[in-house]
C-alpha atoms as a PDB file:
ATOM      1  CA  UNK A   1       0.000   0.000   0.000  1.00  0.00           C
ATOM      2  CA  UNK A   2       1.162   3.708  -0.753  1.00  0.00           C
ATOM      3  CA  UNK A   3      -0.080   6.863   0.328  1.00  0.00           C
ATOM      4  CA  UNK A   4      -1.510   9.474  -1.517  1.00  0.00           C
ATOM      5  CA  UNK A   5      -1.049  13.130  -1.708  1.00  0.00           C
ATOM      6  CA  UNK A   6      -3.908  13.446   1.226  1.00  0.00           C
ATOM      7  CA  UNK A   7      -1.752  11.264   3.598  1.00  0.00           C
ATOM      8  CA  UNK A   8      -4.584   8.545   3.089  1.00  0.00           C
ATOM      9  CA  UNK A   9      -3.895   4.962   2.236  1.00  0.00           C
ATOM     10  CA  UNK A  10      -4.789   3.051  -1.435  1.00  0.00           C
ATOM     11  CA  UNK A  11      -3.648   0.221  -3.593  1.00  0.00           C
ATOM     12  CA  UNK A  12      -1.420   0.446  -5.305  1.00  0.00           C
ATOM     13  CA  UNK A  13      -1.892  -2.402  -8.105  1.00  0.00           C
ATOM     14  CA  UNK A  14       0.823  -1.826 -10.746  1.00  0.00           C
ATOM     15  CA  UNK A  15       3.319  -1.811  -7.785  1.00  0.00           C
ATOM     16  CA  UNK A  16       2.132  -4.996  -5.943  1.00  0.00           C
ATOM     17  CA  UNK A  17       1.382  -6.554  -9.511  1.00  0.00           C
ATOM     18  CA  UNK A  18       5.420  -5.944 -10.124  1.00  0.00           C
ATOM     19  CA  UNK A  19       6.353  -6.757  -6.535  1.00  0.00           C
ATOM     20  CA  UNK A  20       4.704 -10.225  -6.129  1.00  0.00           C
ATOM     21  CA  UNK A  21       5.735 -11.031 -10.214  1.00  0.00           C
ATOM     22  CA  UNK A  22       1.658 -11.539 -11.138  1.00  0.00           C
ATOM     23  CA  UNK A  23       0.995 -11.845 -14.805  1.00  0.00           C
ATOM     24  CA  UNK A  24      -0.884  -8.556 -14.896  1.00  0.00           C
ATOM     25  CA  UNK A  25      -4.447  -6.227 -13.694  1.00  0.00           C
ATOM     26  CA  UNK A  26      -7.890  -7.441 -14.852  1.00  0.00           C
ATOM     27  CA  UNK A  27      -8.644  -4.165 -17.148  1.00  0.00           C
ATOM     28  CA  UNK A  28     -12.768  -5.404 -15.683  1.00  0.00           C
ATOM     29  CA  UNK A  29     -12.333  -5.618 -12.040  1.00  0.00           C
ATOM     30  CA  UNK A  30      -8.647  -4.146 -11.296  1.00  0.00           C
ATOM     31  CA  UNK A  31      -7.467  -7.610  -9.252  1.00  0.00           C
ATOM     32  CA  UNK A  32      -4.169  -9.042  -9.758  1.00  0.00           C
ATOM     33  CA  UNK A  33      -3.853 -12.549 -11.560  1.00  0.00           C
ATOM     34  CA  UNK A  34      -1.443 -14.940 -11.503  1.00  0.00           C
ATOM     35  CA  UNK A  35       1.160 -15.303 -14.033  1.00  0.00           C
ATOM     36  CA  UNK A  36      -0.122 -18.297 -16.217  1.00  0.00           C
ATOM     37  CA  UNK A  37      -3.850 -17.422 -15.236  1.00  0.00           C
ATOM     38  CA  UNK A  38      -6.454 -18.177 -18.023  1.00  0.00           C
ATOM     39  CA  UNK A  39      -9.189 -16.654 -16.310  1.00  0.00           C
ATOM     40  CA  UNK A  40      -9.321 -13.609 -13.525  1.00  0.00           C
ATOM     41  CA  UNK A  41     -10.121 -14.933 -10.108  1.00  0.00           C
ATOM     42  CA  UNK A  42     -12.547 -12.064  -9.409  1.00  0.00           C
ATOM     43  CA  UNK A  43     -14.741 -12.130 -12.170  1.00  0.00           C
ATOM     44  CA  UNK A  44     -13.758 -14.564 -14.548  1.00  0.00           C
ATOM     45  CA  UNK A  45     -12.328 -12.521 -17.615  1.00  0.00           C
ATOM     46  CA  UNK A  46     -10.790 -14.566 -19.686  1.00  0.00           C
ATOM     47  CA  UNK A  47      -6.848 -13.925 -20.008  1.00  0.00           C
ATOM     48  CA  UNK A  48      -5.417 -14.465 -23.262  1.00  0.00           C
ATOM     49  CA  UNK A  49      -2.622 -16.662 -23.831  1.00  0.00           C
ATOM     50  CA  UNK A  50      -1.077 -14.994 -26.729  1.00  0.00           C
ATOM     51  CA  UNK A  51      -0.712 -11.708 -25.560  1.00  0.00           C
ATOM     52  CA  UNK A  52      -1.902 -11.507 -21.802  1.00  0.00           C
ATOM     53  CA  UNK A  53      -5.231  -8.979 -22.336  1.00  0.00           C
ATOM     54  CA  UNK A  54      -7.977  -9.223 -20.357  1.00  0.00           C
ATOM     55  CA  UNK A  55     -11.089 -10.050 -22.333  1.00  0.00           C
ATOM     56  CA  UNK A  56     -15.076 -10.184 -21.134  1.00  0.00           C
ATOM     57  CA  UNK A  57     -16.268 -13.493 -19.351  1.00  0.00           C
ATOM     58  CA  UNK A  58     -16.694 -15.974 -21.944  1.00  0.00           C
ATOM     59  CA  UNK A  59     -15.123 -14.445 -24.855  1.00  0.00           C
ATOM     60  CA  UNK A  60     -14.435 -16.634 -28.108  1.00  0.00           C
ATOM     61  CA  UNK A  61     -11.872 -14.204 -29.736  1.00  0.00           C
ATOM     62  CA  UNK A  62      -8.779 -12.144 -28.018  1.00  0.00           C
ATOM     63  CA  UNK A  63     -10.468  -8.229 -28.905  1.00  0.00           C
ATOM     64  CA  UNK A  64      -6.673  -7.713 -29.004  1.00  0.00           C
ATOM     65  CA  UNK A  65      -4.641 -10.093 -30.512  1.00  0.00           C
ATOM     66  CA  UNK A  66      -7.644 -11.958 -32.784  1.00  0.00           C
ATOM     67  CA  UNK A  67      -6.500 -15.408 -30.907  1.00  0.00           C
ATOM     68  CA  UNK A  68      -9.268 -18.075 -30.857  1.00  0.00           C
ATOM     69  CA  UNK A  69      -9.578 -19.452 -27.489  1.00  0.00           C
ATOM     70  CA  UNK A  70     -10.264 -23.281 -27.400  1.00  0.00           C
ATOM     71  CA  UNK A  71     -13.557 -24.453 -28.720  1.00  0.00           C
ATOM     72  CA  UNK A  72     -14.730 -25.686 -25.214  1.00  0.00           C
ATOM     73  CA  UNK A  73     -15.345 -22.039 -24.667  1.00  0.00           C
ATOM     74  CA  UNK A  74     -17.492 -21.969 -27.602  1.00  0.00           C
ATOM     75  CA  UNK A  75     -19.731 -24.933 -26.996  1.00  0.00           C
ATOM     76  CA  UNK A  76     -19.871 -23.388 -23.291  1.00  0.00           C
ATOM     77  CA  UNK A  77     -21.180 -20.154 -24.848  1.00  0.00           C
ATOM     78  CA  UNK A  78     -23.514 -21.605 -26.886  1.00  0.00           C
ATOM     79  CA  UNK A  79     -24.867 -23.985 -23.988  1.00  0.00           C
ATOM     80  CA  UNK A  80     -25.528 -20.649 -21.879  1.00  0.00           C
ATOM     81  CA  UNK A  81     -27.611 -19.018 -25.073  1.00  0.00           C
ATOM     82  CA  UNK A  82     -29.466 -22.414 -25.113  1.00  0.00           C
ATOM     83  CA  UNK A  83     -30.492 -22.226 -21.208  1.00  0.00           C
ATOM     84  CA  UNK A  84     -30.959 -18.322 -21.551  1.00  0.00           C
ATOM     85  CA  UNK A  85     -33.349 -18.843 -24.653  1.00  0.00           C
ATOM     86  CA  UNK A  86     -35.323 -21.836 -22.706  1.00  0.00           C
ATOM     87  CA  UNK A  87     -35.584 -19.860 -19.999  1.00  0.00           C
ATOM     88  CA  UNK A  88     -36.800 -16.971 -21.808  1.00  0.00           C
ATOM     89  CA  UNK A  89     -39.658 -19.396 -23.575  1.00  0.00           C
ATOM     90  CA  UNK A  90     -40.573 -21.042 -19.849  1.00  0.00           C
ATOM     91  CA  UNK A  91     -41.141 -17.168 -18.313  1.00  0.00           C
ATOM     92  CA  UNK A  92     -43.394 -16.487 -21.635  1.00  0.00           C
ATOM     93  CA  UNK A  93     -45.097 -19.311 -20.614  1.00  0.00           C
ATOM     94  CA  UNK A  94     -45.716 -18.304 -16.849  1.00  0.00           C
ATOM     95  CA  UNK A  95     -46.654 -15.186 -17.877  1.00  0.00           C
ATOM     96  CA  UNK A  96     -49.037 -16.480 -20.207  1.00  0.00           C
ATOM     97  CA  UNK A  97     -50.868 -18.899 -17.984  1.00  0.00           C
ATOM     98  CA  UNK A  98     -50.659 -16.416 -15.494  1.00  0.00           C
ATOM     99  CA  UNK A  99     -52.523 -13.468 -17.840  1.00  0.00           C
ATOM    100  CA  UNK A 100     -55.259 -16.432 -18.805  1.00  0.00           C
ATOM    101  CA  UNK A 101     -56.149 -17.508 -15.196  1.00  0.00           C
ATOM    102  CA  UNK A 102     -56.346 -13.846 -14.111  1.00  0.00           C
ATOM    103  CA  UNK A 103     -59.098 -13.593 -16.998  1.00  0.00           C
ATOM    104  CA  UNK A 104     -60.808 -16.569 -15.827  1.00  0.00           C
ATOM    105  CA  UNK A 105     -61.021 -15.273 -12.192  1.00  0.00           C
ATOM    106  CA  UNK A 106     -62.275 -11.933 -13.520  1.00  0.00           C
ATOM    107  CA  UNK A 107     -65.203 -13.832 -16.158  1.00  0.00           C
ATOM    108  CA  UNK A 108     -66.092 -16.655 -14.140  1.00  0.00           C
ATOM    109  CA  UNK A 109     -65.443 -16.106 -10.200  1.00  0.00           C
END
C-alpha cells in the first residue's frame, strides 16, 4: 500500500502486480492474476494466452490479438444461449398462464 497526496492509504496495483511477479491487472475488475492465469479470479475474464489482455467473461476471440480461445469455450457459450433462450420461452409461458387464469377469475369467479 502507498499513500496518496492526502496522507490517506490506497492500492497500489501496478506496484504490488510488479512486486509479487503476477501476470498482470484485470482491465474489468482491477485484481491481480497470476502469471499463467487463463481466467481472472474475481470475475472470470478470460486472459489471453497470446498476448496476456484481459477479455469479457466468456469471450471466443482475443479483442486484441484476434486469438481463438479453445472451442470448449465456444460450446460453453452456446450452452448458456441455449439455457438463456429456454428460460426466456418457460417465463413467456408463466406469464401467459398467469394473464389467462387472471381472466378466468375476472369472467367466471
Amino acid at each position: 500500500m502507498a499513500k496518496n497526496k492526502s496522507g490517506d492509504f490506497n492500492m497500489d496495483f501496478e506496484a504490488d502486480a510488479k512486486k509479487i511477479d503476477a501476470g498482470g491487472i484485470c482491465k474489468f475488475c482491477g485484481s491481480i492474476y497470476k502469471k499463467g492465469a487463463k481466467f481472472c479470479d474475481e470475475c472470470e475474464a478470460v486472459i489471453c494466452p497470446q498476448c496476456s489482455e484481459t477479455n469479457p467473461k466468456g469471450a471466443i476471440i482475443c479483442g486484441n490479438c484476434d486469438f481463438q480461445f479453445s472451442t470448449k469455450s465456444l460450446r460453453s457459450l452456446k450452452k448458456q444461449l441455449k439455457l438463456t433462450e429456454a428460460a426466456v420461452a418457460y417465463v413467456a409461458l408463466a406469464v401467459g398462464i398467469a394473464a389467462n387464469l387472471i381472466v378466468f377469475v375476472i369472467l367466471f369467479v
